[in-house]
Protein backbone atom coordinates (compact mmCIF):
# COMPACT_ATOMS: atom_id res chain seq x y z
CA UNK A 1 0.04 8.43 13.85
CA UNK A 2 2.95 6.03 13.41
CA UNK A 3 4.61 4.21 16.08
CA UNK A 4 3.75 3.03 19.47
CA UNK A 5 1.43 4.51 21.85
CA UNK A 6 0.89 4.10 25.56
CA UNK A 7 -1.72 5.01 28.01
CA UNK A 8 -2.72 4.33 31.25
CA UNK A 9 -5.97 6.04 31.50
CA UNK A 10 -8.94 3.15 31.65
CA UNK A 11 -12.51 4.14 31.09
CA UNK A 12 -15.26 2.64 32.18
CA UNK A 13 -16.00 -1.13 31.28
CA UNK A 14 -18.19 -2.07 28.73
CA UNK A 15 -20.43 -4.56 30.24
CA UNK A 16 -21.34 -7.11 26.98
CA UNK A 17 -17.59 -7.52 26.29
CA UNK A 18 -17.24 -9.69 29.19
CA UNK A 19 -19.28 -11.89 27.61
CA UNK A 20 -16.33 -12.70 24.77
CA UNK A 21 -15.56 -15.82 26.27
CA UNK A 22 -18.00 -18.75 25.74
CA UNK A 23 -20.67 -16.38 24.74
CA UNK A 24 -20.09 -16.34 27.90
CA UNK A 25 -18.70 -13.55 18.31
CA UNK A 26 -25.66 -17.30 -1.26
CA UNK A 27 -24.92 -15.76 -3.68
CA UNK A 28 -24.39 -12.18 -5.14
CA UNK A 29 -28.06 -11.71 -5.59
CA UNK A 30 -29.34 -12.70 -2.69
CA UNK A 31 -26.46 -11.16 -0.82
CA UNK A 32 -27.61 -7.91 -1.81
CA UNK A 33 -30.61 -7.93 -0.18
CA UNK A 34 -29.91 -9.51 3.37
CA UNK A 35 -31.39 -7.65 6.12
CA UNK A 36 -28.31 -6.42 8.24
CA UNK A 37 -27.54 -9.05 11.31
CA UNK A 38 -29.54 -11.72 9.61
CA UNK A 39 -27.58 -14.64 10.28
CA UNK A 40 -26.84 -16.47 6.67
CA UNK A 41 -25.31 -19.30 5.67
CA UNK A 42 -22.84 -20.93 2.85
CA UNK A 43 -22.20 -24.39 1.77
CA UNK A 44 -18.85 -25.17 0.54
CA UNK A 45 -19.31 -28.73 -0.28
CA UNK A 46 -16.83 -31.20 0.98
CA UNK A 47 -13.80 -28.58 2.06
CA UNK A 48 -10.30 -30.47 2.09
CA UNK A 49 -8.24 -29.45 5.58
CA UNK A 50 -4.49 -29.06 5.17
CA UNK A 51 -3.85 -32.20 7.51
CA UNK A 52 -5.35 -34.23 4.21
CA UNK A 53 -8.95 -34.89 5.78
CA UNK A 54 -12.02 -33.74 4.63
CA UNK A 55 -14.65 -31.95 6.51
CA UNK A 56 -18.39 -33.26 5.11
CA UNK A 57 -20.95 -30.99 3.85
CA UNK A 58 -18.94 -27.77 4.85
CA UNK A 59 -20.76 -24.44 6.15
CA UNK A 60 -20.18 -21.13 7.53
CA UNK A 61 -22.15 -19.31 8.98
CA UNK A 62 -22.07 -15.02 8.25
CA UNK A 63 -23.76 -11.94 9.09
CA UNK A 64 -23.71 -8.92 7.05
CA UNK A 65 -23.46 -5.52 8.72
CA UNK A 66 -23.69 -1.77 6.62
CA UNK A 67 -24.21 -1.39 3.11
CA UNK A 68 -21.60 -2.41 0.27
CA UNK A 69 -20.81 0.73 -1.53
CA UNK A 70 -21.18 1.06 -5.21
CA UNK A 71 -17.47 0.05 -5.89
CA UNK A 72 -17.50 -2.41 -3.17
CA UNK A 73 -14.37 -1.05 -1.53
CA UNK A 74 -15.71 -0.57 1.68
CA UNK A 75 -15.93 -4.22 3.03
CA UNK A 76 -14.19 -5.10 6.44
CA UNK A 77 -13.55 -9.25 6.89
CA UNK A 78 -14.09 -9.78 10.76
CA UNK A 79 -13.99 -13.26 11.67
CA UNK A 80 -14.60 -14.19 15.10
CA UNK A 81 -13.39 -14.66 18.30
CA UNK A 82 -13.10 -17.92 20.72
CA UNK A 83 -15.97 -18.89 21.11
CA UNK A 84 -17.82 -16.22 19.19
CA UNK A 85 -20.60 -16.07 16.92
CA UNK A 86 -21.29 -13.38 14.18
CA UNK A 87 -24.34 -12.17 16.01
CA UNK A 88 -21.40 -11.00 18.88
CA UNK A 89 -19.66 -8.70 16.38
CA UNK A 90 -22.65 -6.58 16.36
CA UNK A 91 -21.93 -5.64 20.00
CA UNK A 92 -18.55 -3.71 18.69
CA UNK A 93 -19.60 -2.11 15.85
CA UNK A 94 -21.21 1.10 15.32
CA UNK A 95 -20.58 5.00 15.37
CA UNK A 96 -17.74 5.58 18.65
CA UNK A 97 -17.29 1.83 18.52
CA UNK A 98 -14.84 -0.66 16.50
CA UNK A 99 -16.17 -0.22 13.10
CA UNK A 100 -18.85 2.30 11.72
CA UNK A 101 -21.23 0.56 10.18
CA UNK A 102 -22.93 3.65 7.98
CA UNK A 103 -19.51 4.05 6.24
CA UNK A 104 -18.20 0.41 5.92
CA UNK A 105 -19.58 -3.00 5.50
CA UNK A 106 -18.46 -5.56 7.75
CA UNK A 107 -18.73 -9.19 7.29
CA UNK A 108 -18.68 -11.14 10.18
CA UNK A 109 -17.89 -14.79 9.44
CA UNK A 110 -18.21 -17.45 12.14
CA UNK A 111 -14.81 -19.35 12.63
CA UNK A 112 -15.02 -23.23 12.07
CA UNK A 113 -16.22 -24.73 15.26
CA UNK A 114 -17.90 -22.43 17.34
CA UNK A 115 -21.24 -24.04 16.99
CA UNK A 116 -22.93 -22.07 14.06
CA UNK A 117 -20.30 -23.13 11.39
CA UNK A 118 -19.58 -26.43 10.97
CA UNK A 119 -18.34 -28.00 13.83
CA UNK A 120 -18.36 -31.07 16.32
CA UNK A 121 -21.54 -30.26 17.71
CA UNK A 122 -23.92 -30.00 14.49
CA UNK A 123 -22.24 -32.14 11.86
CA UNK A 124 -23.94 -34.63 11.09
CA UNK A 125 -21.66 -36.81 8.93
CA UNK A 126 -18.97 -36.57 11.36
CA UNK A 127 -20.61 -35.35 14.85
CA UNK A 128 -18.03 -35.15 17.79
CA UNK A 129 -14.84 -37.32 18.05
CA UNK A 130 -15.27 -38.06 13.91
CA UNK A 131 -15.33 -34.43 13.46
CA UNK A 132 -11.25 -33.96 11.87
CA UNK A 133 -9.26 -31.62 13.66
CA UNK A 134 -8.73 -27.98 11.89
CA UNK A 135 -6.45 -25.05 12.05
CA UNK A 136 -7.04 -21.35 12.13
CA UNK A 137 -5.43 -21.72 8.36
CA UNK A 138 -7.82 -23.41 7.64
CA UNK A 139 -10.38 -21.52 9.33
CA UNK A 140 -8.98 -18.89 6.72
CA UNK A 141 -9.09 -21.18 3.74
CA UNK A 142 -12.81 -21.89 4.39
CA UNK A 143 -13.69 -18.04 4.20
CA UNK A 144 -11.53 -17.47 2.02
CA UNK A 145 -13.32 -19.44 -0.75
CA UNK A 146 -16.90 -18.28 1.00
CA UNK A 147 -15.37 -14.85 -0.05
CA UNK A 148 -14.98 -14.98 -3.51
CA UNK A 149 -17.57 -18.10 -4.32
CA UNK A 150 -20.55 -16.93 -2.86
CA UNK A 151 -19.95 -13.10 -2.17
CA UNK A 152 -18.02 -12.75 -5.60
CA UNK A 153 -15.11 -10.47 -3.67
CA UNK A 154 -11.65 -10.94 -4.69
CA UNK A 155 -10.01 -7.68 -2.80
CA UNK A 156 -11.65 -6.13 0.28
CA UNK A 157 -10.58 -2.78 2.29
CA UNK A 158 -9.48 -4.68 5.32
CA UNK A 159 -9.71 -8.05 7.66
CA UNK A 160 -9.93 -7.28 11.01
CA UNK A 161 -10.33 -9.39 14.19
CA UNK A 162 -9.73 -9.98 17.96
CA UNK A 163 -8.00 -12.41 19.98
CA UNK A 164 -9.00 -15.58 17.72
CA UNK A 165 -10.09 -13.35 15.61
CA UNK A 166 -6.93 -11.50 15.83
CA UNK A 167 -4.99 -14.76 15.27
CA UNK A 168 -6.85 -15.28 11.73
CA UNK A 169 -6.64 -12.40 10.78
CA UNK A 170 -2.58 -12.70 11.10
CA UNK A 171 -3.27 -15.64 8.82
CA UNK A 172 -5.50 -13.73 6.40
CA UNK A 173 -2.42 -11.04 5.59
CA UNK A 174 0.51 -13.90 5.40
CA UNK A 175 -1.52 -16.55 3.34
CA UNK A 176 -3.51 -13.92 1.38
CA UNK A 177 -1.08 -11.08 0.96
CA UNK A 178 -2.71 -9.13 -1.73
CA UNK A 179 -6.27 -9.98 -0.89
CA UNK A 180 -6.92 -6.94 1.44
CA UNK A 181 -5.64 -2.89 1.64
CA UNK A 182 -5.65 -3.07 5.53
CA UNK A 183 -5.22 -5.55 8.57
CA UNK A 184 -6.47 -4.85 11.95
CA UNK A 185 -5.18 -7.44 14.54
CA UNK A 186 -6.24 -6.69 17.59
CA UNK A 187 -4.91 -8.95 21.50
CA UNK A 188 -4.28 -11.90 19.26
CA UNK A 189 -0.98 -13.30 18.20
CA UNK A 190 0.71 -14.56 15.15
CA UNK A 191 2.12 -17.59 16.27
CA UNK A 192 1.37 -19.22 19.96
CA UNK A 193 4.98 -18.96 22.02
CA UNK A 194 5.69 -20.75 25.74
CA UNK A 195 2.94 -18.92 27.66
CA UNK A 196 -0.14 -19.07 25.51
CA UNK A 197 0.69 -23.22 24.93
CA UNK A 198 1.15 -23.61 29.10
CA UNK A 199 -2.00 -21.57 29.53
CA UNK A 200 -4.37 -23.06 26.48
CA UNK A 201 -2.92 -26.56 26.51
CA UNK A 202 -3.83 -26.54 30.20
CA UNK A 203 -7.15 -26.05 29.47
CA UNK A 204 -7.58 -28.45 27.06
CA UNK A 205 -6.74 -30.63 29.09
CA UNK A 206 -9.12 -29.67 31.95
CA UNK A 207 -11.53 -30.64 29.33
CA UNK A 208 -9.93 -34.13 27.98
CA UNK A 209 -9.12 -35.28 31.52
CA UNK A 210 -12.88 -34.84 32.78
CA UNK A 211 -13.98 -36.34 29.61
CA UNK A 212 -11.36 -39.57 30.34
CA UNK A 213 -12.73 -39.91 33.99
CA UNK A 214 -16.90 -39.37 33.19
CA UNK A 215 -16.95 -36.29 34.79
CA UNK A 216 -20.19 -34.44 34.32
CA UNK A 217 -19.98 -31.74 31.36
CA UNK A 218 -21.32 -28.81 33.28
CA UNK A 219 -18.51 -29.98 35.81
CA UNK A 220 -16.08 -29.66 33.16
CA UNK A 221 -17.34 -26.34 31.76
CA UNK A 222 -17.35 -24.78 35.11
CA UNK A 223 -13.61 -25.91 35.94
CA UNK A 224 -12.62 -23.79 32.78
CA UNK A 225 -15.16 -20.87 33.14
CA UNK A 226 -13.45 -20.34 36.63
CA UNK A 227 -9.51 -20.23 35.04
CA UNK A 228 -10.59 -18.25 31.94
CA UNK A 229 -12.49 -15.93 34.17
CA UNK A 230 -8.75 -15.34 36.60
CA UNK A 231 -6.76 -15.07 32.92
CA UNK A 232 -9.04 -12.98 30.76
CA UNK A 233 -8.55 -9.58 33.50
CA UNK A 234 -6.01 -9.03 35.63
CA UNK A 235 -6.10 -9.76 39.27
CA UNK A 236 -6.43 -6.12 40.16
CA UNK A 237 -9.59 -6.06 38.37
CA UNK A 238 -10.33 -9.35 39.80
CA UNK A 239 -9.61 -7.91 43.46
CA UNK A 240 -11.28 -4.96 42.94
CA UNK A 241 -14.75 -5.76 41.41
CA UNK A 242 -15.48 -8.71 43.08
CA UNK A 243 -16.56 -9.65 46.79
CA UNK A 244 -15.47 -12.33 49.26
CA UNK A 245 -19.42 -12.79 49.94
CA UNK A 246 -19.95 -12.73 45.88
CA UNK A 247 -17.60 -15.82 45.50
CA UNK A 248 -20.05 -18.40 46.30
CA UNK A 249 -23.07 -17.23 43.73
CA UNK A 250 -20.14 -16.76 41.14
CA UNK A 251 -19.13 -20.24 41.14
CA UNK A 252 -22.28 -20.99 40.84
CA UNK A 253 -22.60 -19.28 37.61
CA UNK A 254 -19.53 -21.00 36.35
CA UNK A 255 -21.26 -24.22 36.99
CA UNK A 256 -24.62 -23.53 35.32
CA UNK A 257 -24.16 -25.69 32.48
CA UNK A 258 -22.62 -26.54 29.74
CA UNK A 259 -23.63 -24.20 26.66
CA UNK A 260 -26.07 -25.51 24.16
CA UNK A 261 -23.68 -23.96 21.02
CA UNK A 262 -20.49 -23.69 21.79
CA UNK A 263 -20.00 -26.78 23.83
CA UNK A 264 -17.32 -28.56 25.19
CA UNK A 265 -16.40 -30.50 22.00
CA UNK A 266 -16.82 -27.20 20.41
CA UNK A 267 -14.71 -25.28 22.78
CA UNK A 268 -11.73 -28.11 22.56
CA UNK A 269 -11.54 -27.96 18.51
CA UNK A 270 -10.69 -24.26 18.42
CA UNK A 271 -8.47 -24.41 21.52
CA UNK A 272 -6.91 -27.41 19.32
CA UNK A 273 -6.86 -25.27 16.34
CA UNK A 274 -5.00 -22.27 18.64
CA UNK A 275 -2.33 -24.89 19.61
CA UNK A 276 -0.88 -25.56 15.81
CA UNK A 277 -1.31 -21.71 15.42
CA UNK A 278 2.18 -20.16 13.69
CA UNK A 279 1.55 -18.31 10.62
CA UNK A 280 5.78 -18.95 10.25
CA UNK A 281 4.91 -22.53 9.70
CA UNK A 282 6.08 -23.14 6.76
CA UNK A 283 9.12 -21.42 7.70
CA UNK A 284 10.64 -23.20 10.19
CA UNK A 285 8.67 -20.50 12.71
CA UNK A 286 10.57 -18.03 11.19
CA UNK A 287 8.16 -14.54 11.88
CA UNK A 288 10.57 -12.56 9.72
CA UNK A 289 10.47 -14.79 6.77
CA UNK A 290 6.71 -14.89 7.14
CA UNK A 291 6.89 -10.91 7.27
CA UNK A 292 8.10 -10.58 3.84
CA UNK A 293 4.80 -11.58 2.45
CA UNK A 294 2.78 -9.37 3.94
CA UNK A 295 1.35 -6.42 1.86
CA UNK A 296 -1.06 -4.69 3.76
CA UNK A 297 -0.99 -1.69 5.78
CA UNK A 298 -1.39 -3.35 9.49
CA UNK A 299 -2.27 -1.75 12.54
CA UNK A 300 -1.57 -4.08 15.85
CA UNK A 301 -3.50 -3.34 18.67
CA UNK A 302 -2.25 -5.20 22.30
CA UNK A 303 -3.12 -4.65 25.78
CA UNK A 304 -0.04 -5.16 27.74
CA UNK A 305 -1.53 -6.58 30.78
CA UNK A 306 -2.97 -8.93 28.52
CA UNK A 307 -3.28 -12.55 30.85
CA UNK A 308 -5.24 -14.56 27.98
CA UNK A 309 -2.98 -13.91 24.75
CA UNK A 310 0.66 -13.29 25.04
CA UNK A 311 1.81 -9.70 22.93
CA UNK A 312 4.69 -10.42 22.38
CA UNK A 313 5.25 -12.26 19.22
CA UNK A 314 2.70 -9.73 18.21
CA UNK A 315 4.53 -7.11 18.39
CA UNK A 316 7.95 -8.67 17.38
CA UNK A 317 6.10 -9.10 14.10
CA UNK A 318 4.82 -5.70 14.16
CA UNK A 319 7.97 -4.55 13.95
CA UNK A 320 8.89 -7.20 10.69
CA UNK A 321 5.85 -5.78 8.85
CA UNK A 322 6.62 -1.93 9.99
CA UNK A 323 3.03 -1.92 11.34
CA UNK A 324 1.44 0.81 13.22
CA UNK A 325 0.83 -0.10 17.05
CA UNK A 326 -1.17 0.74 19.75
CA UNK A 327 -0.43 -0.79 23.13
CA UNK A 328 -1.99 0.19 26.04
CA UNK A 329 -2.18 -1.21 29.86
CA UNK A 330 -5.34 -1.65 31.29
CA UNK A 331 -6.67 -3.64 34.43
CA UNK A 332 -9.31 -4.97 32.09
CA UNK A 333 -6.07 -7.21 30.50
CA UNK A 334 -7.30 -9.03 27.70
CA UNK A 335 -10.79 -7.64 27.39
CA UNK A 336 -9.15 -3.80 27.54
CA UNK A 337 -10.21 -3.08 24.02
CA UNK A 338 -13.97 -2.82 25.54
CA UNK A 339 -13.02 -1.00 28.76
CA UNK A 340 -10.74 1.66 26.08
CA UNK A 341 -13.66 1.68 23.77
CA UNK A 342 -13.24 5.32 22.99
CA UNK A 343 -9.28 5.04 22.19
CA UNK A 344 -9.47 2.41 20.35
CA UNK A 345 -12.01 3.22 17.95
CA UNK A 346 -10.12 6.64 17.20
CA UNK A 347 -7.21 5.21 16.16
CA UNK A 348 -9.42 2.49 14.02
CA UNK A 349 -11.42 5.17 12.57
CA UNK A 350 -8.16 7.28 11.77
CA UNK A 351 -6.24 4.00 10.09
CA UNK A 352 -9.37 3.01 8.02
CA UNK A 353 -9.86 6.58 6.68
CA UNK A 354 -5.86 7.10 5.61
């Protein structure tokens, strides 16, 4: 079905997704026989960033889910999400879910600096502060060349991803036009606009202040686990599934620590990375010039209630592209794609099979 499509119907939440925030997603031989989750790794040797520097002893970190058909043409790119891991993408794939995993193959790739790729918090050439800033182009460069080095793929059926995840895999289909059949965006954006830099440079510098002053870094996690948790729903979900006697033991959950693998440093790179986001960039910010590359079919998914990730430019550049949408409202705001499991993995399921 072409066009857009709006519903207000919300089923019932699916609890893991809540979890999308601060966890809160070899070669040919070997690659063939990886058991399916098994988290894997791939060294790209010293990997050049766009800004000129150099991250050290490069890795990313992958999980391989389904079976590659005979003619490989049923591979699915899903990078992840802020703050994911590839272990998270499990949770959304599967029959009545995202992807189905006994007819495609997906490969879940960790994004640079969430704690399992190379990143702040386990490199140990350049650990923390030394560790050079990145982009999400970049991010896309580095699996990029994990694609077709070490897995030996130089076309795949689709990239697909969600709100970080969405954002790369805007990147994937401008910088890689002709690399992939399909593109699957889904609450992500292709360039940041006014809102998502108030909201995520606001964060960052939650983090950077209580780093300047000593505070403690569960104290800093928790200040930023509390605004993520009022911008990733809505405040009628907010208002309506919590209570004022819950408030206290919820704070207290925001304060619990700070998060062995995706840590603060962590967290700050890709928020960093999010800020320079605008896959117009070398167009002046231009989406429409950008659109002209792109040669995929693309299907844009956005929640319009969406607090965390702005839709707009999103769907200003669906329209560029002459992409498929599906928009939806949902109290769940920008984790509505698990709350509207069921919709959203019909139209998936119907774009994939076209």
């Amino acid at each position: 079905m072409s066009g857009n499509r709006r519903q207000n119907k919300h089923t019932r939440q699916i609890p893991h997704l809540g979890m999308l925030f601060f966890a809160l997603i070899i070669g040919l031989l070997s690659f063939r026989t990886l058991r399916a989750g098994q988290q894997q790794f791939a060294d790209l040797g010293n990997f050049p960033l766009l800004n000129g520097q150099i991250i050290k002893n490069c890795r990313l970190g992958f999980r391989i889910y389904g079976k590659m058909d005979s003619a490989r043409s049923n591979v699915i790119l899903f990078p992840t999400w802020f703050g994911g891991q590839s272990a998270h993408i499990g949770w959304v794939l599967g029959k009545g879910k995202l992807v189905d995993t006994t007819r495609y193959c997906v490969i879940a790739i960790d994004a640079l600096g969430n704690g399992i790729s190379s990143s702040p918090s386990n490199s140990l050439e350049q650990p923390g502060e030394k560790f050079p800033e990145f982009t999400i182009a970049d991010m896309v460069r580095a699996q990029h060349l994990f694609v077709r080095k070490h897995l030996g793929l130089n076309h795949v059926l689709a990239v697909m991803g969600g709100s970080m995840g969405g954002m790369q895999t805007f990147e994937w289909m401008v910088r890689y036009p002709r690399f992939m059949d399909k593109a699957i965006p889904y609450v992500g954006t292709p360039q940041f606009g006014p809102y998502d830099i108030l909201e995520w440079r606001q964060i960052l510098n939650m983090v950077e202040l209580g780093w300047r002053y000593g505070m403690p870094q569960d104290s800093i996690r928790g200040m930023v686990n509390a605004l993520t948790t009022l911008l990733v729903r809505t405040p009628q979900w907010v208002a309506t599934h919590y209570k004022v006697e819950q408030m206290d033991s919820l704070f207290g959950t925001f304060f619990k620590g700070e998060p062995k693998i995706f840590t603060n440093a962590n967290l700050a790179s890709q928020i960093k990375a999010m800020l320079k986001h605008d896959v117009a960039g070398s167009w002046g910010g231009d989406l429409r010039k950008a659109a002209r590359r792109v040669k995929a079919r693309v299907l844009i998914i956005q929640v319009s209630s969406d607090h965390m990730v702005n839709p707009l430019n999103a769907l200003k550049f669906a329209r560029f592209v002459h992409a498929r949408t599906f928009v939806f409202d949902s109290p769940c705001g920008h984790l509505g794609i698990g709350c509207n499991m069921a919709e959203v993995s019909k139209e998936i399921t119907n774009f994939l099979a076209e």
